[in-house]
C-alpha atoms as a PDB file:
ATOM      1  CA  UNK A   1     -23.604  29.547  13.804  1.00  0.00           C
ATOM      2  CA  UNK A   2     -26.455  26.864  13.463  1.00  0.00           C
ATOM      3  CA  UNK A   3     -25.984  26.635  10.000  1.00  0.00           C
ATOM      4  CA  UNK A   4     -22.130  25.951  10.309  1.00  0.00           C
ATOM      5  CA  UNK A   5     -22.932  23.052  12.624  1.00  0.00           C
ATOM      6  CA  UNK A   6     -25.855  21.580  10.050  1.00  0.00           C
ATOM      7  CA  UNK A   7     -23.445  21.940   6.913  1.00  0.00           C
ATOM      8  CA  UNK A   8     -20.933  19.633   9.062  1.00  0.00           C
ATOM      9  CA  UNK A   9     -23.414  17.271   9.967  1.00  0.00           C
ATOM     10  CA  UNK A  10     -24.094  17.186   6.455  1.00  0.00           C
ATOM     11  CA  UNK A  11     -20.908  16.975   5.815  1.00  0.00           C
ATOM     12  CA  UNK A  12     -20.035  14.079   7.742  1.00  0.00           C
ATOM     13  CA  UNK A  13     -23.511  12.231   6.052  1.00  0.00           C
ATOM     14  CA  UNK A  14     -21.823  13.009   2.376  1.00  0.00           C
ATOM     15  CA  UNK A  15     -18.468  11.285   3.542  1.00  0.00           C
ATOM     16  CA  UNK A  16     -20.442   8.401   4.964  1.00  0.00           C
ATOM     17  CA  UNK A  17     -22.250   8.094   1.868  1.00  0.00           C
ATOM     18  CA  UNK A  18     -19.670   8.408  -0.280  1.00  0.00           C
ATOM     19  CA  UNK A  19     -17.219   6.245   1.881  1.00  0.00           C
ATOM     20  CA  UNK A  20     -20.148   3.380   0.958  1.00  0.00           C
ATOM     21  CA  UNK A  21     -20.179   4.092  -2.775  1.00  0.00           C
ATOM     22  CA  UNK A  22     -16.584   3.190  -3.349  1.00  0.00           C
ATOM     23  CA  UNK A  23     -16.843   0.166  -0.453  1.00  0.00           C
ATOM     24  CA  UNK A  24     -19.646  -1.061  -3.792  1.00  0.00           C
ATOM     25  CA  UNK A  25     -17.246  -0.033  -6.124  1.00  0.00           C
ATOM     26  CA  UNK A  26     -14.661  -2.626  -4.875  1.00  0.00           C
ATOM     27  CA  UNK A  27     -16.767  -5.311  -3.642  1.00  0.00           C
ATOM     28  CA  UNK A  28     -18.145  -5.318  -6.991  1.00  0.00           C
ATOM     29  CA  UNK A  29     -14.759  -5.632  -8.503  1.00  0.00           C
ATOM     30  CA  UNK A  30     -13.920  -8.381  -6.346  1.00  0.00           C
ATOM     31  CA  UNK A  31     -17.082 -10.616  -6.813  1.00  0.00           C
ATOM     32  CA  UNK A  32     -16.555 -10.122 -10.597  1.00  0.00           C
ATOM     33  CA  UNK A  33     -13.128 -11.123 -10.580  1.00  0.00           C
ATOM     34  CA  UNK A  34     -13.815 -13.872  -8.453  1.00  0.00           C
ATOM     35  CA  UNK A  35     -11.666 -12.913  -5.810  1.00  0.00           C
ATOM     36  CA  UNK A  36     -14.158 -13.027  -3.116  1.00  0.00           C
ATOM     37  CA  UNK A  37     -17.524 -15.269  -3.353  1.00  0.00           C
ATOM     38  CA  UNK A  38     -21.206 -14.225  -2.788  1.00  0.00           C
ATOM     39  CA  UNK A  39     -21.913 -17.583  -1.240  1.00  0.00           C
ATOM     40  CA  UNK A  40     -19.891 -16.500   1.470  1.00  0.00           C
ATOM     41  CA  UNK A  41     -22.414 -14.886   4.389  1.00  0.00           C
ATOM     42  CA  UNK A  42     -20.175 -12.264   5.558  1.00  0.00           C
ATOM     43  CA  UNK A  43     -19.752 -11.181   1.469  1.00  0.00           C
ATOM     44  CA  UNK A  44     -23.293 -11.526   0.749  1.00  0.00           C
ATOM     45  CA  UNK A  45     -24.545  -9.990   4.479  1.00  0.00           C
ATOM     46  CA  UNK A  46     -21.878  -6.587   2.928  1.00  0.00           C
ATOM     47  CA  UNK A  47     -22.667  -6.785  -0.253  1.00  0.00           C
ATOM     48  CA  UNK A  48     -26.677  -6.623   0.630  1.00  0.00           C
ATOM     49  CA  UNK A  49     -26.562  -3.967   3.278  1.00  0.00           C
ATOM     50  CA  UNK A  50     -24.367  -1.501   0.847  1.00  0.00           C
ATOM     51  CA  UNK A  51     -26.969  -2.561  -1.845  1.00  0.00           C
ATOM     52  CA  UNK A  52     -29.816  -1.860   0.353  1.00  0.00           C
ATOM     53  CA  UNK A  53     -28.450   1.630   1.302  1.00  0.00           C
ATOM     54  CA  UNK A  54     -27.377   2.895  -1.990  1.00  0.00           C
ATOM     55  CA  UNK A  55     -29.851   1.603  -4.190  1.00  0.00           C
ATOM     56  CA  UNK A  56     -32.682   4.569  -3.127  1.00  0.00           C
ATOM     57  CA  UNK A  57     -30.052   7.086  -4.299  1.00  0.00           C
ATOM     58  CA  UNK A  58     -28.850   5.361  -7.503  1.00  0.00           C
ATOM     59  CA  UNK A  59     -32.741   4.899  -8.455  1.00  0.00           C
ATOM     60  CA  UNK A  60     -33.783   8.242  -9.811  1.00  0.00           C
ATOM     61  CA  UNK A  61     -30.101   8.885 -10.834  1.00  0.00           C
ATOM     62  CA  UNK A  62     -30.464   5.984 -13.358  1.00  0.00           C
ATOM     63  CA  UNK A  63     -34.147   6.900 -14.554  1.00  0.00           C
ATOM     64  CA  UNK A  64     -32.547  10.095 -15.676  1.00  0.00           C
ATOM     65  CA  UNK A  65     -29.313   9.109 -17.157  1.00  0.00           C
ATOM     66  CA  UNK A  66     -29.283   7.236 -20.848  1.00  0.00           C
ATOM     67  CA  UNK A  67     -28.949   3.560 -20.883  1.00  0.00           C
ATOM     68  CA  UNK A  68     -24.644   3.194 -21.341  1.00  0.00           C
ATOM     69  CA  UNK A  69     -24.736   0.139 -21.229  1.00  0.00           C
ATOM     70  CA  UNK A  70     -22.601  -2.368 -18.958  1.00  0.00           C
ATOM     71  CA  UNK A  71     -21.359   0.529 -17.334  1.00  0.00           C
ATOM     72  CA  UNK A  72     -23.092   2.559 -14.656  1.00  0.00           C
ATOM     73  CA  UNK A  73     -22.099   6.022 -14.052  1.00  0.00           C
ATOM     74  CA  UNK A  74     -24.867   6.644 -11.629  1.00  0.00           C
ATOM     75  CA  UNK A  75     -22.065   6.183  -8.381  1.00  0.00           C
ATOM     76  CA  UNK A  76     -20.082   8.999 -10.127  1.00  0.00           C
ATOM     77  CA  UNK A  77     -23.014  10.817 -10.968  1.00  0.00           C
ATOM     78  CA  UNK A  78     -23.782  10.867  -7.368  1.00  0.00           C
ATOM     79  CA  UNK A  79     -20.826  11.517  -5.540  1.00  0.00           C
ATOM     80  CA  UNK A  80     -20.450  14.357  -8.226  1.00  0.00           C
ATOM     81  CA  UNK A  81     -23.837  15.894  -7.113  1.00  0.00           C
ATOM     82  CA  UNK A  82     -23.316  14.841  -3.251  1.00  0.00           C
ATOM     83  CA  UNK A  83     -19.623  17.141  -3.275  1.00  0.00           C
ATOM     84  CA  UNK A  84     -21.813  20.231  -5.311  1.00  0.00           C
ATOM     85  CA  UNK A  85     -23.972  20.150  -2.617  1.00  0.00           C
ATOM     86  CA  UNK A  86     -21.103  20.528  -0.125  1.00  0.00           C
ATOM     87  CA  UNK A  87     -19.320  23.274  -2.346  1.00  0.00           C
ATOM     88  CA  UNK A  88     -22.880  25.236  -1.900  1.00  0.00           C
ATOM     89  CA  UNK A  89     -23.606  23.976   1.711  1.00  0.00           C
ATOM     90  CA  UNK A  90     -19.986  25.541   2.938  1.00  0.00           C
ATOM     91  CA  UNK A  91     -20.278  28.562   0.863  1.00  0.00           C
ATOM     92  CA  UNK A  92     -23.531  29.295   2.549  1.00  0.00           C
ATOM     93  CA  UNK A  93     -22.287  29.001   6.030  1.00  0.00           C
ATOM     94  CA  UNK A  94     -19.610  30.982   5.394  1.00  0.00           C
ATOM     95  CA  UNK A  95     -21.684  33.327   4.569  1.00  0.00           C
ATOM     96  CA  UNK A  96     -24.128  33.125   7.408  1.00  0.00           C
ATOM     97  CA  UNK A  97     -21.106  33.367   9.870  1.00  0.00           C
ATOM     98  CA  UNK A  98     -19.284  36.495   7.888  1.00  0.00           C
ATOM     99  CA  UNK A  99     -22.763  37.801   8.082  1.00  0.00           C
ATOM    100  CA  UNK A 100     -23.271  37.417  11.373  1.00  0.00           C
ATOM    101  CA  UNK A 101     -20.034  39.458  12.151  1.00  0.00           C
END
């Protein structure tokens, strides 16, 4: 039963994490398209803070990964490898609990 409550803790952590790779995502859009500025505090305080979070994940995603580029797959790469860890997280509870039975 401990290990059902730890994969939705983890669980909860992936969502968070992935919730802030697609906030990125379309911050990024909008400072490139000019439709919000980075002068702007608020923007910049975001745009910082999501940096500052991410950027220790995307790190040793994008030493791995071949140069594309001007595009960076490393956000995809990640939330790829953050929902296989889920897939094997649940599968392993569920295990644990039909074993328990």
């Amino acid at each position: 039963m401990i290990f059902l409550t730890l994969f939705e803790i983890v669980g909860y952590i992936i969502s968070v994490i992935v919730m802030l790779v697609i906030v990125q995502f379309v911050l990024s859009l909008l400072i490139s398209f000019n439709v919000v500025n980075i002068h702007n505090d608020f923007v910049a305080a975001v745009w910082k803070a999501v940096n500052a979070l991410l950027e220790p994940l995307f790190r040793p995603i994008r030493r791995i990964m071949p140069n594309t580029g001007a595009i960076d797959f490393s956000p995809l790469v990640l939330i790829v490898g953050l929902e296989i860890l889920r897939i094997i997280l649940k599968n392993l509870a569920m295990a644990s609990v039909s074993g328990a039975l």
